[in-house]
C-alpha atoms as a PDB file:
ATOM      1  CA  UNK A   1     -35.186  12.248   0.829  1.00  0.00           C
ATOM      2  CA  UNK A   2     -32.971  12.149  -2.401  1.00  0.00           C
ATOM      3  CA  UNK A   3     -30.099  10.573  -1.057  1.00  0.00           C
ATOM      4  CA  UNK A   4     -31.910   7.719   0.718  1.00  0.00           C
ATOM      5  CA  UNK A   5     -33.663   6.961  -2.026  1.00  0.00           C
ATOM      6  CA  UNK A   6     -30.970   7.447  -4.368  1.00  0.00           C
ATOM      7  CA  UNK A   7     -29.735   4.522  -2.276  1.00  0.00           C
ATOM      8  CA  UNK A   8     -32.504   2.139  -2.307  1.00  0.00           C
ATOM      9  CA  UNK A   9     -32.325   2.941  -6.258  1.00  0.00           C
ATOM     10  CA  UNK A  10     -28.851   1.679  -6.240  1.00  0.00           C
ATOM     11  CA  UNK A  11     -29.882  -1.352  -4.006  1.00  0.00           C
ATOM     12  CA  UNK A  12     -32.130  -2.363  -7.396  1.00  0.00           C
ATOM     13  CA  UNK A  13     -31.016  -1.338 -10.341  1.00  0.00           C
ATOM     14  CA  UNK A  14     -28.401  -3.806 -10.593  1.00  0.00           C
ATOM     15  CA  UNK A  15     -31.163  -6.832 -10.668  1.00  0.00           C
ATOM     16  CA  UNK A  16     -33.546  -4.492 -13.044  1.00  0.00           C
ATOM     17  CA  UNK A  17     -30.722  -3.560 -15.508  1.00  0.00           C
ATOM     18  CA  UNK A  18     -30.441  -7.831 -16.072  1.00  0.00           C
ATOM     19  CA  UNK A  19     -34.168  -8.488 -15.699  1.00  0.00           C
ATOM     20  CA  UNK A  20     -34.498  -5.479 -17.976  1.00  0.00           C
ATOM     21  CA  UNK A  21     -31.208  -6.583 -20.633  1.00  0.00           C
ATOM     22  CA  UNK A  22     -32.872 -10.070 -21.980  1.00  0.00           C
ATOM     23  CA  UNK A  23     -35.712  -7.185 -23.964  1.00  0.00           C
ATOM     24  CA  UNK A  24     -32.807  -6.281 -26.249  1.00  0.00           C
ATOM     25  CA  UNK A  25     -33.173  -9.558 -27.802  1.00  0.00           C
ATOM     26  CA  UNK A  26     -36.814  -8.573 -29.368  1.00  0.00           C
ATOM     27  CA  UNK A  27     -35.359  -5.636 -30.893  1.00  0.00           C
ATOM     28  CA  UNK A  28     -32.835  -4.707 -33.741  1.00  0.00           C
ATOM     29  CA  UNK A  29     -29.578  -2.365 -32.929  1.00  0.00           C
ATOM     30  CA  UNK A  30     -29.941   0.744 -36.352  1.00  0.00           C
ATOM     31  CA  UNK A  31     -27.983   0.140 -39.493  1.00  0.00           C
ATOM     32  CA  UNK A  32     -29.105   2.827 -41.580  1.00  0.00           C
ATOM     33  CA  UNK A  33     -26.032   5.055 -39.887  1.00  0.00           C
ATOM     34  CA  UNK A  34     -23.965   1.790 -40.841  1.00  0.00           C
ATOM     35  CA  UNK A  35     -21.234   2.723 -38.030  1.00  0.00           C
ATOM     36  CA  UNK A  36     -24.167   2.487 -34.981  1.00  0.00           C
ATOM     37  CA  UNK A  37     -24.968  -0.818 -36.937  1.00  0.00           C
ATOM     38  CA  UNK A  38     -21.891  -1.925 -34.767  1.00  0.00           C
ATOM     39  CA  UNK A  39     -23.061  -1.178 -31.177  1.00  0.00           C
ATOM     40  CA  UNK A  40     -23.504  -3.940 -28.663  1.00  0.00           C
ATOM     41  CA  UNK A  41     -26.882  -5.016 -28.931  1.00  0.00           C
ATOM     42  CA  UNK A  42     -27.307  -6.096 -25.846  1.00  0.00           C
ATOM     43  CA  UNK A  43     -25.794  -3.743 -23.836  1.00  0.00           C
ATOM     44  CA  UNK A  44     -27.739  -1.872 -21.370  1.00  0.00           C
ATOM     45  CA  UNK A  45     -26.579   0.771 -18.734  1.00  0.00           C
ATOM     46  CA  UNK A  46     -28.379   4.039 -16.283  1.00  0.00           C
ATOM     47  CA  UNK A  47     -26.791   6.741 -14.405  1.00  0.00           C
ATOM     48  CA  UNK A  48     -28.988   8.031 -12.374  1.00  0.00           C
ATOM     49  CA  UNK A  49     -27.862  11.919 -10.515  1.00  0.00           C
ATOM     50  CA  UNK A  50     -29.205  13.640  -7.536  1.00  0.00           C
ATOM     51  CA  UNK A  51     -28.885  17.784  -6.991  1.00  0.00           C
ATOM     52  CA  UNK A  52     -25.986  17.460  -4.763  1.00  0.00           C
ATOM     53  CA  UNK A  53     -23.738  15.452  -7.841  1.00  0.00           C
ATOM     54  CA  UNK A  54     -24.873  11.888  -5.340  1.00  0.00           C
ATOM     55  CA  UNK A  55     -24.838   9.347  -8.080  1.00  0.00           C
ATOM     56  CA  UNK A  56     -27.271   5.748  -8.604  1.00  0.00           C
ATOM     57  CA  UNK A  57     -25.636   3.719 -11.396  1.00  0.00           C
ATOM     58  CA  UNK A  58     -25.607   0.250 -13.099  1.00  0.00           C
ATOM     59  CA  UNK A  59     -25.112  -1.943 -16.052  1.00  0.00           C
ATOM     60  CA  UNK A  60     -22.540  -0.795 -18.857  1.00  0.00           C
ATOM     61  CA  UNK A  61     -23.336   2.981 -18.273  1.00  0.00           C
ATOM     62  CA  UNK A  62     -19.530   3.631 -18.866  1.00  0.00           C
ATOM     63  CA  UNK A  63     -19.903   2.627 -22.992  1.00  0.00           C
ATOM     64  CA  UNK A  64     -19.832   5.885 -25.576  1.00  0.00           C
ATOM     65  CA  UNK A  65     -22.322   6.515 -27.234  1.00  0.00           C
ATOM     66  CA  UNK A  66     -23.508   9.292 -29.799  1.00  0.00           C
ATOM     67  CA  UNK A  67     -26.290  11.791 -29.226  1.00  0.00           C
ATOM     68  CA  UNK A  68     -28.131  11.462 -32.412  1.00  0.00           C
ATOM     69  CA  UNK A  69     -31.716  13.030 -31.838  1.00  0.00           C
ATOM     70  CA  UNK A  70     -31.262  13.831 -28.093  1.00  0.00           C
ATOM     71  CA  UNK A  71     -29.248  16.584 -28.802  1.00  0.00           C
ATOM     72  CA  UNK A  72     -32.410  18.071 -30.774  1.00  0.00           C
ATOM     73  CA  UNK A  73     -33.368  19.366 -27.337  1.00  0.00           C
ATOM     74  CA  UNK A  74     -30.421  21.185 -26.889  1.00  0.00           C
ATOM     75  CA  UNK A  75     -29.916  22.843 -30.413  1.00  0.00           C
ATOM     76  CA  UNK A  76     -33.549  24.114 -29.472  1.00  0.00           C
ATOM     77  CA  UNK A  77     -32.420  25.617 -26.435  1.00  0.00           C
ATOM     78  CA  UNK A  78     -29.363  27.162 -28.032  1.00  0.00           C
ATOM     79  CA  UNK A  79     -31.938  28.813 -31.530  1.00  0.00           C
ATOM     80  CA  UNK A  80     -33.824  29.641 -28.355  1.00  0.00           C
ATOM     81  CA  UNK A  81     -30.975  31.582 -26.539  1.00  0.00           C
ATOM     82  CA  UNK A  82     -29.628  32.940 -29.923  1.00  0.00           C
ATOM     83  CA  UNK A  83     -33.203  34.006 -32.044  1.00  0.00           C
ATOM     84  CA  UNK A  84     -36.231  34.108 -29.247  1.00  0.00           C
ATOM     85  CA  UNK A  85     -39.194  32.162 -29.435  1.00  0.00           C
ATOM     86  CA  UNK A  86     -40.858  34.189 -32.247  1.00  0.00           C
ATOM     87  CA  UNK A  87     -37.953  33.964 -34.923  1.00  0.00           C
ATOM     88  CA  UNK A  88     -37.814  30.145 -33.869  1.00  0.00           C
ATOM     89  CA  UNK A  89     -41.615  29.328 -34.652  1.00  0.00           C
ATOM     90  CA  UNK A  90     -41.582  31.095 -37.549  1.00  0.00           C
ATOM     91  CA  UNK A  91     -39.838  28.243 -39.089  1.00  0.00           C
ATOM     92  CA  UNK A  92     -41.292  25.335 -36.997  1.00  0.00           C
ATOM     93  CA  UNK A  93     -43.811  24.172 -35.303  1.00  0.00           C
ATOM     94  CA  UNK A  94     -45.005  22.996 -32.039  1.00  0.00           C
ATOM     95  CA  UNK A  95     -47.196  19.464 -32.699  1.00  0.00           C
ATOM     96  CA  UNK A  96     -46.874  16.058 -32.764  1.00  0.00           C
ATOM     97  CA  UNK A  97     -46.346  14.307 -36.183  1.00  0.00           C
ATOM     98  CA  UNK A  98     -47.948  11.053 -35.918  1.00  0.00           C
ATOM     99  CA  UNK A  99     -45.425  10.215 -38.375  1.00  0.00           C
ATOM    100  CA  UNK A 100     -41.887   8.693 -38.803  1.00  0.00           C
ATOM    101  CA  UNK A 101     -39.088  11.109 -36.941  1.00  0.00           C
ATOM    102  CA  UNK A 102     -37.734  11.302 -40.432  1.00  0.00           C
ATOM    103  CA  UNK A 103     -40.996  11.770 -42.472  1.00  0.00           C
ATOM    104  CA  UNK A 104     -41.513  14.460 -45.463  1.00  0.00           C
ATOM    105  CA  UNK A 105     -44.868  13.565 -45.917  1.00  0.00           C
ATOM    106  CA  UNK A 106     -46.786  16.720 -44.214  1.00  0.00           C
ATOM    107  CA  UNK A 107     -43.837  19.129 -45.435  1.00  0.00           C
ATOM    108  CA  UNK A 108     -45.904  19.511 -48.564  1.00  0.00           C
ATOM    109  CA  UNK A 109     -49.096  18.419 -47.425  1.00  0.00           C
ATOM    110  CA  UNK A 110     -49.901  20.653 -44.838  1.00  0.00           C
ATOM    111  CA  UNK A 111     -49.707  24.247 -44.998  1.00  0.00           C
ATOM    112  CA  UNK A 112     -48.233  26.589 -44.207  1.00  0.00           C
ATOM    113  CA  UNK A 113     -45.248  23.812 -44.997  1.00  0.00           C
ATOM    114  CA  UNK A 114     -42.905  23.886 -41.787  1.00  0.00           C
ATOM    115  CA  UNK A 115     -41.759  21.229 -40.160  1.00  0.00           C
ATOM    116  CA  UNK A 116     -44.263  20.153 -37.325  1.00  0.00           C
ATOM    117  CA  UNK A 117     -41.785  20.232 -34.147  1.00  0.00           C
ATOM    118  CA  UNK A 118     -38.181  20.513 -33.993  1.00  0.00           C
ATOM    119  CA  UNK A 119     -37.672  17.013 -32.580  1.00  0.00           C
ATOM    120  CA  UNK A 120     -38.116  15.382 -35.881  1.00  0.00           C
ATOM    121  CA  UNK A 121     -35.255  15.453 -38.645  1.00  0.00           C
ATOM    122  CA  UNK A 122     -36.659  18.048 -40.942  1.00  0.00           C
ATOM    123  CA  UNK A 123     -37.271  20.592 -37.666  1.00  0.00           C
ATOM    124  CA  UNK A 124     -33.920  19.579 -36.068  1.00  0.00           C
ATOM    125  CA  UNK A 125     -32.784  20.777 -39.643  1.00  0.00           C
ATOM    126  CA  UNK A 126     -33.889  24.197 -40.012  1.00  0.00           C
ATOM    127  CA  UNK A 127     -33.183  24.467 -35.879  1.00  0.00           C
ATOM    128  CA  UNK A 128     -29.778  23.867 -37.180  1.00  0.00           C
ATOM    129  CA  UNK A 129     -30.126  27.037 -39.816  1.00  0.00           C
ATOM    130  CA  UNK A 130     -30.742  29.431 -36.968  1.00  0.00           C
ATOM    131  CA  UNK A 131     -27.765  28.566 -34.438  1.00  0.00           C
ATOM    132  CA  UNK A 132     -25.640  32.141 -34.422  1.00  0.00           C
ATOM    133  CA  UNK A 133     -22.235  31.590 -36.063  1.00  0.00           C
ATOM    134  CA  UNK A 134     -20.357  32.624 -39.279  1.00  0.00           C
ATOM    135  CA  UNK A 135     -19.246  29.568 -40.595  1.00  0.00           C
ATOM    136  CA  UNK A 136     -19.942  25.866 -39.605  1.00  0.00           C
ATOM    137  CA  UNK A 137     -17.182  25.508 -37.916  1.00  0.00           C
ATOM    138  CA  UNK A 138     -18.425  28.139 -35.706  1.00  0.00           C
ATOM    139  CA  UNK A 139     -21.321  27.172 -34.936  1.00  0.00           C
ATOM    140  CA  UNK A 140     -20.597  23.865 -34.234  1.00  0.00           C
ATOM    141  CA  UNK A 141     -18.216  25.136 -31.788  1.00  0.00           C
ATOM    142  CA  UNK A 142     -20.765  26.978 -30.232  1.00  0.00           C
ATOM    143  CA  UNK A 143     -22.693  23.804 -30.117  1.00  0.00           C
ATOM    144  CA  UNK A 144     -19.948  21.727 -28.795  1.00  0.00           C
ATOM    145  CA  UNK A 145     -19.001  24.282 -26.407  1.00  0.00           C
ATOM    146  CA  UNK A 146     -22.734  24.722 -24.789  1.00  0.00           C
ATOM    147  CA  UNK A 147     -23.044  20.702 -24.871  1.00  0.00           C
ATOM    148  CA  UNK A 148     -19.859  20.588 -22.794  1.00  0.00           C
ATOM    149  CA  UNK A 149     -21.013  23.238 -20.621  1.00  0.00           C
ATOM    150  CA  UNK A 150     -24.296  21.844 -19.573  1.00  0.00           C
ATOM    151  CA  UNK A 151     -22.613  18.115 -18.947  1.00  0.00           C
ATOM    152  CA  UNK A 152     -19.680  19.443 -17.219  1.00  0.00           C
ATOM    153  CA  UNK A 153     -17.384  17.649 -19.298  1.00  0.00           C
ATOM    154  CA  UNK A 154     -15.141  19.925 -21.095  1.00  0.00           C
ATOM    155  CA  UNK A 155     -13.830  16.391 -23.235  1.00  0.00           C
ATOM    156  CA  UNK A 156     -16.947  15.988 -24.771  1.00  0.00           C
ATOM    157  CA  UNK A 157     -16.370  15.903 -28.500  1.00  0.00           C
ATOM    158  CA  UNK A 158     -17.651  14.169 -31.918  1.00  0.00           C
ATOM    159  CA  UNK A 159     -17.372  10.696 -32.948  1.00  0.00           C
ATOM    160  CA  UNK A 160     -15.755  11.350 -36.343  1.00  0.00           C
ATOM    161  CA  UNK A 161     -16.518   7.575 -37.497  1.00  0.00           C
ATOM    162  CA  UNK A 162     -19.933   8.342 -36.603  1.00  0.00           C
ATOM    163  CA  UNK A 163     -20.423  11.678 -38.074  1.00  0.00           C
ATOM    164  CA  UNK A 164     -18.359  10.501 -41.749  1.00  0.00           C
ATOM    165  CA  UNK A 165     -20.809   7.358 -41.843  1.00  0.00           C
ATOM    166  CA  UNK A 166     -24.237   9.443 -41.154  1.00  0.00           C
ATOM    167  CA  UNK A 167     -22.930  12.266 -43.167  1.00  0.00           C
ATOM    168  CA  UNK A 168     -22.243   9.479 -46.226  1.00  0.00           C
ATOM    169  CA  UNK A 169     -25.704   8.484 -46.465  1.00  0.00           C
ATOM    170  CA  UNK A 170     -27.688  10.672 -45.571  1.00  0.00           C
ATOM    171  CA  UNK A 171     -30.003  11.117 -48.449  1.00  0.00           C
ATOM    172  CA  UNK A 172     -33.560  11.544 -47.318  1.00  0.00           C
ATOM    173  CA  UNK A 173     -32.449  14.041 -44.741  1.00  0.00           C
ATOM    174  CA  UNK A 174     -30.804  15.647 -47.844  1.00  0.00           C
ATOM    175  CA  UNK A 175     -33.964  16.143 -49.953  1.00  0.00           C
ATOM    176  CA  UNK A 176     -35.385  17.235 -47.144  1.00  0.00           C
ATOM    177  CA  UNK A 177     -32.753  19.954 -46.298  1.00  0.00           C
ATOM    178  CA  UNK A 178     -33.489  21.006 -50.001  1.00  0.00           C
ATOM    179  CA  UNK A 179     -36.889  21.048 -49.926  1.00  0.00           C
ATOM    180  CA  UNK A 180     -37.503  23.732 -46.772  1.00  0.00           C
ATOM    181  CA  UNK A 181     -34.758  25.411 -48.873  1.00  0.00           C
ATOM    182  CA  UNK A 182     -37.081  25.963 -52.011  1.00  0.00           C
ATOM    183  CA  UNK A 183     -39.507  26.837 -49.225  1.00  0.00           C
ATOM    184  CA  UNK A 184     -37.177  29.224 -47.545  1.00  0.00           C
ATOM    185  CA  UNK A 185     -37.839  27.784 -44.286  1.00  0.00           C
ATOM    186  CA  UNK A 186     -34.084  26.857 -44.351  1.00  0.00           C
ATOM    187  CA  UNK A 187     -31.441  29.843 -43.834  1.00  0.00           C
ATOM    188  CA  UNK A 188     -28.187  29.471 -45.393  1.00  0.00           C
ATOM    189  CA  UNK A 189     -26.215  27.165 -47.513  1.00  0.00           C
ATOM    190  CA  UNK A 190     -27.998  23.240 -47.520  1.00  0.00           C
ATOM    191  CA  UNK A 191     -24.880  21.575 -47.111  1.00  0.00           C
ATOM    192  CA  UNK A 192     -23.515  23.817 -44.224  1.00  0.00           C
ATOM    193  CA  UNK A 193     -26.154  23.654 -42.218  1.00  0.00           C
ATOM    194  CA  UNK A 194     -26.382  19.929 -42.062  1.00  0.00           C
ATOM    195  CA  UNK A 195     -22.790  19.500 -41.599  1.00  0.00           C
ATOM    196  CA  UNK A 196     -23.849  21.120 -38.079  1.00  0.00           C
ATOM    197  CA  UNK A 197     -27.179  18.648 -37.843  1.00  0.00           C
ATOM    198  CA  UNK A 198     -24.671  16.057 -38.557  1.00  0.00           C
ATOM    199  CA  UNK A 199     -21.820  17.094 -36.281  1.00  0.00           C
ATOM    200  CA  UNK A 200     -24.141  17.630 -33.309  1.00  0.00           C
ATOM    201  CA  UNK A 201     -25.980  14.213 -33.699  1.00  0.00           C
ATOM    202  CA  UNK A 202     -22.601  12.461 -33.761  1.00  0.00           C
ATOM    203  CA  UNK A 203     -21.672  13.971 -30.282  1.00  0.00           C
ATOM    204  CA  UNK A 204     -20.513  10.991 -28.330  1.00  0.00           C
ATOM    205  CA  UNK A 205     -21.427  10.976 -24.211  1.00  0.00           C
ATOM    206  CA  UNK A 206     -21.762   8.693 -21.540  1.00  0.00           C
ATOM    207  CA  UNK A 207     -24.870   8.062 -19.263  1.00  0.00           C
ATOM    208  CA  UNK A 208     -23.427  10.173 -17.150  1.00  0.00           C
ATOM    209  CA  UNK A 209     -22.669  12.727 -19.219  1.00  0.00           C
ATOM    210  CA  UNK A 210     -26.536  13.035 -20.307  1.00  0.00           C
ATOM    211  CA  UNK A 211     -27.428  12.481 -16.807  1.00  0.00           C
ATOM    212  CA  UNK A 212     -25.940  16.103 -15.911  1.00  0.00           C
ATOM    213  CA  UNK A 213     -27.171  17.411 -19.035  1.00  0.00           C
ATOM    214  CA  UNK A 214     -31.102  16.120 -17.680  1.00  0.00           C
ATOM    215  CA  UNK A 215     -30.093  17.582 -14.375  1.00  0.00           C
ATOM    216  CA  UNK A 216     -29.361  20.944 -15.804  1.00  0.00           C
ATOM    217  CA  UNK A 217     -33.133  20.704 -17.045  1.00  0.00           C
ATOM    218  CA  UNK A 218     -34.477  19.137 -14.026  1.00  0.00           C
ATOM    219  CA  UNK A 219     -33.728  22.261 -11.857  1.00  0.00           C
ATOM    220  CA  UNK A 220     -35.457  24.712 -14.795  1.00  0.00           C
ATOM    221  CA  UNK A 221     -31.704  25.367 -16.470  1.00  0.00           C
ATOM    222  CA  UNK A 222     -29.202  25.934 -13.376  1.00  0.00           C
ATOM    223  CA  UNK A 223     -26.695  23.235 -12.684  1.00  0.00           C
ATOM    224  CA  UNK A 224     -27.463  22.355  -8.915  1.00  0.00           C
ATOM    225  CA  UNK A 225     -23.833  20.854  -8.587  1.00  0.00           C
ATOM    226  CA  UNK A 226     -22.301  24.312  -9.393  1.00  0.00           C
ATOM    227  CA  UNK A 227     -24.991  26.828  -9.265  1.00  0.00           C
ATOM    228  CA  UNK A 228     -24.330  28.025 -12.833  1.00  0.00           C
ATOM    229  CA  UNK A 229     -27.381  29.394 -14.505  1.00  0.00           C
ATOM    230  CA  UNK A 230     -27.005  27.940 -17.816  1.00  0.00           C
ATOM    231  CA  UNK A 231     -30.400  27.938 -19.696  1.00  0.00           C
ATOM    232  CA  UNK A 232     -33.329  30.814 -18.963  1.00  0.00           C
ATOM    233  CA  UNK A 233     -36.157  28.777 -17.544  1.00  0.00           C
ATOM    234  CA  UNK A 234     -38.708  29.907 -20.203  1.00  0.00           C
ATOM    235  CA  UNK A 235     -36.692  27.702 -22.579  1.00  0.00           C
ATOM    236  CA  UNK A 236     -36.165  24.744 -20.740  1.00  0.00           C
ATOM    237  CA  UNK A 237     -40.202  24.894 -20.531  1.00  0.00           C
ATOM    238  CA  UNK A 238     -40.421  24.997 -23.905  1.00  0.00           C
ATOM    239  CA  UNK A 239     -38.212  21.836 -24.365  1.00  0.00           C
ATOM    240  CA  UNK A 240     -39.857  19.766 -21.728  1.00  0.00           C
ATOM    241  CA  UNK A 241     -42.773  20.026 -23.263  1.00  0.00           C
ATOM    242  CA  UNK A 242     -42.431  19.199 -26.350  1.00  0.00           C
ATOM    243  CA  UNK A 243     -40.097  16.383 -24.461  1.00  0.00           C
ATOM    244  CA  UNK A 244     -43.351  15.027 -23.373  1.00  0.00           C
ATOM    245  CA  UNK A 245     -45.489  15.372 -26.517  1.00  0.00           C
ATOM    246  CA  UNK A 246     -42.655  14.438 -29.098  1.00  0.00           C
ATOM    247  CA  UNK A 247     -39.815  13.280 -27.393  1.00  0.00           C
ATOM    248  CA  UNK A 248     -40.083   9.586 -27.334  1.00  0.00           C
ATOM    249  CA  UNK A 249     -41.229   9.504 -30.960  1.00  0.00           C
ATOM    250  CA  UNK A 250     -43.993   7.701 -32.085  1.00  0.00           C
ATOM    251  CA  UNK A 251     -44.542   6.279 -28.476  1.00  0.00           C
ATOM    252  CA  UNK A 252     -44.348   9.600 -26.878  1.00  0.00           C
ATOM    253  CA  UNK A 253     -47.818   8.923 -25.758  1.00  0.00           C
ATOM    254  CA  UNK A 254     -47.209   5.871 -24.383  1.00  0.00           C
ATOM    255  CA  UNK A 255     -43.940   6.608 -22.635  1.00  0.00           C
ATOM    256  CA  UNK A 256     -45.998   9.177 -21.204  1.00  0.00           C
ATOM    257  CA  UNK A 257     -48.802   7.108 -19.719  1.00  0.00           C
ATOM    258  CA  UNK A 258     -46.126   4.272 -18.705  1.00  0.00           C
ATOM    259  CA  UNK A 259     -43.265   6.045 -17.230  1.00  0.00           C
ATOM    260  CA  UNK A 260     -44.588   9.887 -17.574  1.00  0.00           C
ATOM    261  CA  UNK A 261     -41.330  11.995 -17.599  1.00  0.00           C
ATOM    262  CA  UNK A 262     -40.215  14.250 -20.312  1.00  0.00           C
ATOM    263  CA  UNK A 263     -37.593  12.247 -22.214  1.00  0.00           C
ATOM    264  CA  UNK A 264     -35.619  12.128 -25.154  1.00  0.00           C
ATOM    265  CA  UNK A 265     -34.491   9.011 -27.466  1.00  0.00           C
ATOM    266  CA  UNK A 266     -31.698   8.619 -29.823  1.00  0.00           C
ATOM    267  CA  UNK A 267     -31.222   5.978 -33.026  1.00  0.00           C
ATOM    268  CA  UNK A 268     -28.109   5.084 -30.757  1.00  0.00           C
ATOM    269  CA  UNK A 269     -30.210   4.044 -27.958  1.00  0.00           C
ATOM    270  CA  UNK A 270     -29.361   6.845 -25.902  1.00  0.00           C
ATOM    271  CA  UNK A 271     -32.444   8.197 -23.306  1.00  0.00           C
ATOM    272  CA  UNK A 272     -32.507  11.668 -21.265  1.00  0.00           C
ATOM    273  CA  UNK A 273     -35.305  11.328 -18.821  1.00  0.00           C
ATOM    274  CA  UNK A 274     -35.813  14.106 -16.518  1.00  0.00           C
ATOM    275  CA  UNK A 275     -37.435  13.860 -12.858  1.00  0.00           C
ATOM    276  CA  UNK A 276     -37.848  17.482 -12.378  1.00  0.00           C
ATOM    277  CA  UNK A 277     -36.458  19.150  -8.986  1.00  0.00           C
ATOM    278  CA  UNK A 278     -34.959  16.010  -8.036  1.00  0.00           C
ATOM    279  CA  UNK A 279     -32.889  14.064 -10.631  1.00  0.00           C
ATOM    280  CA  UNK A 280     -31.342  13.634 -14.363  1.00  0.00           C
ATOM    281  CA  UNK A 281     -31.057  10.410 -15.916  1.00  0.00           C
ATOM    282  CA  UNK A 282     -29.471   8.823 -18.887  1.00  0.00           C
ATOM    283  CA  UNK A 283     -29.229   5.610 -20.545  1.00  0.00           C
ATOM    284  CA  UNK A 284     -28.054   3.555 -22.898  1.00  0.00           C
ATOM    285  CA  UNK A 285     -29.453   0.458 -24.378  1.00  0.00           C
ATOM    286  CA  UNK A 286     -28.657   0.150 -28.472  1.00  0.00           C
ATOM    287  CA  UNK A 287     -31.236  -2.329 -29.113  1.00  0.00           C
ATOM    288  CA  UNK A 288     -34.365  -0.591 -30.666  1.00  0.00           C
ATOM    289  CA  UNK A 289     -37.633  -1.280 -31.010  1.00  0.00           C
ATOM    290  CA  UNK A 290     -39.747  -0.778 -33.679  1.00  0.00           C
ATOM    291  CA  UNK A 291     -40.895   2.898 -33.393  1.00  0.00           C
ATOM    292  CA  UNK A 292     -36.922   3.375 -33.007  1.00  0.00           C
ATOM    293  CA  UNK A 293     -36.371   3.940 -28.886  1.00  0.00           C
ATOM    294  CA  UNK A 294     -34.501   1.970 -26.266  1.00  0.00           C
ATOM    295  CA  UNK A 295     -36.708  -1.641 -25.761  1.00  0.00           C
ATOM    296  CA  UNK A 296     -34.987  -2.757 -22.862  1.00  0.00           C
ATOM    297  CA  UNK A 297     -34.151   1.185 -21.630  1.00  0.00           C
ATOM    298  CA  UNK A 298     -38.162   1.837 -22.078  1.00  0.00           C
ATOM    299  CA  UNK A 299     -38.681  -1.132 -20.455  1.00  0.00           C
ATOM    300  CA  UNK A 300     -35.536   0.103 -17.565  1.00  0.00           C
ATOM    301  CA  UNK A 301     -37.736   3.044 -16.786  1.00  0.00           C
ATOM    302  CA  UNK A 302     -40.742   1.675 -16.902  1.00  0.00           C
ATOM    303  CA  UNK A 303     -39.929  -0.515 -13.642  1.00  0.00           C
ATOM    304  CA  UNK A 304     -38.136   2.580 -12.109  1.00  0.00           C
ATOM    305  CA  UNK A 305     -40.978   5.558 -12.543  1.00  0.00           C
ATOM    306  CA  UNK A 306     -43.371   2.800 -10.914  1.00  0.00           C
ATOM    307  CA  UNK A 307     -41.771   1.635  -7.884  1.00  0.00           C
ATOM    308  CA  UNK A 308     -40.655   5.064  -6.799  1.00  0.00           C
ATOM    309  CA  UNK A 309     -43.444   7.035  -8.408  1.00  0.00           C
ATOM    310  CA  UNK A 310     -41.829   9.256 -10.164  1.00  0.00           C
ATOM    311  CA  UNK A 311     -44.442  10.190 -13.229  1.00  0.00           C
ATOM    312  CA  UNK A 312     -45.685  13.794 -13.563  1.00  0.00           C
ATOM    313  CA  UNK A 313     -49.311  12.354 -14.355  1.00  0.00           C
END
């Protein structure tokens, strides 16, 4: 069944990649990382990946891109691997904001003053505390190492342009880095541990690169290609779920009613959409709209999770 209708997928998604493309023109590429503030705007590419490695693919899915927030899933997984759940959750939570991803509103507001998931900037922050390592370096080694693992590229690395620029102006995730410090939520030294928040959010991929990494998930944490058992399924549970509840941001709930697979944005325009047992997905469209996903890659799998009725709901 896959491959045929990895097929007719292929058969489409040239004419819905264009159809989709002319939504990048209501939206506005991010400039607060100035160096993303020179993506193409209207740029828009999937890579689409079946269990067997059988590939659907169009649009300008061969562009780099960084990670940004999608690799907030993974540095979950890895805490996961390194702490167990109960070490994680002491220091964040497990619900939706209903504020901006990078927020520090509730931090003081609402006890008992963790961040509310680890999907937003102040939880990706203290996720980045608890990654086992010595030194930075190390763990973003370890980090590197595990991204490269599940994507089966072993040239994956860090956009240093990207990572210099976010690393530069970084302010508000600063005070908040400082403030779960004074609330010794955060473990370690402030500015090591978001030189590895930075570091892993400037990880540059392709579609296809994500697409693997989705794939890895989609099959509850074995690569189907090689049969390596990667992530224990308990984890990648975890991280599909909140996927679904805070993935897509402040439209998670909507991206769940109109498309209804566990995803994951980036500021870049990156999206990791999972179809689980069958297929991984990635895009890349840098045009965002105004809760700060993908308009015309939102829009991309909107039109694909309807036609082949792919949503979990």
């Amino acid at each position: 069944m896959s491959n045929s209708e990895l097929k007719h997928m292929q058969t489409l998604l040239p004419e819905w990649v264009e159809t989709s493309r002319q939504q990048a023109l209501h939206g506005k590429v991010a400039s607060y990382i100035p160096e993303l503030a020179k993506s193409p705007k209207d740029a828009l590419g999937i890579h689409i990946v079946g269990a067997e490695g059988q590939v659907a693919s169009a649009g300008d899915c061969g562009i780099s891109f960084t990670m940004q927030s999608i690799s907030k899933v993974f540095t979950l997984i890895l805490a996961l691997m390194d702490n167990g759940e109960e070490a994680v959750f002491a220091k964040v939570g497990m619900e939706p904001t209903g504020d901006s991803f990078n927020s520090m509103l509730k931090l003081e507001l609402v006890q008992p003053g963790i961040p509310f998931n680890p999907l937003i900037n102040a939880g990706a922050i203290a996720i980045s505390s608890l990654i086992a390592g010595s030194s930075r370096e190390e763990k973003s080694a370890r980090v590197l190492d595990f991204f490269r693992n599940l994507s089966g590229n072993r040239a994956l690395d860090y956009d240093n342009d990207v990572y210099l620029s976010e690393a530069k102006t970084a302010n508000l995730n600063r005070s908040m880095a400082y403030f779960l410090k004074d609330k010794q939520v955060l473990q370690g030294e402030v500015e090591e541990v978001l030189d590895v928040y930075f570091r892993h959010c400037s990880i540059s991929v392709t579609c296809a690169d994500l697409a693997r990494m989705a794939l890895v998930m989609a099959h509850n944490g074995t690569d189907p290609v090689t049969g390596a058992e990667l992530i224990p399924r308990r984890y990648v549970q975890i991280a599909k779920t909140f996927m679904i509840t805070c993935g897509m941001y402040n439209a998670s709930g909507e991206f769940a009613i109109q498309v209804g697979l566990p995803a994951k944005s980036g500021v870049s325009g990156g999206i990791l959409a999972i179809v689980p047992g069958r297929y991984g997905i990635g895009v890349v469209g840098p045009s965002l709209h105004r809760k700060g996903n993908s308009i015309a890659g939102v829009h991309l799998l909107e039109t694909l999770s309807r036609t082949f009725d792919l949503s979990l709901f």
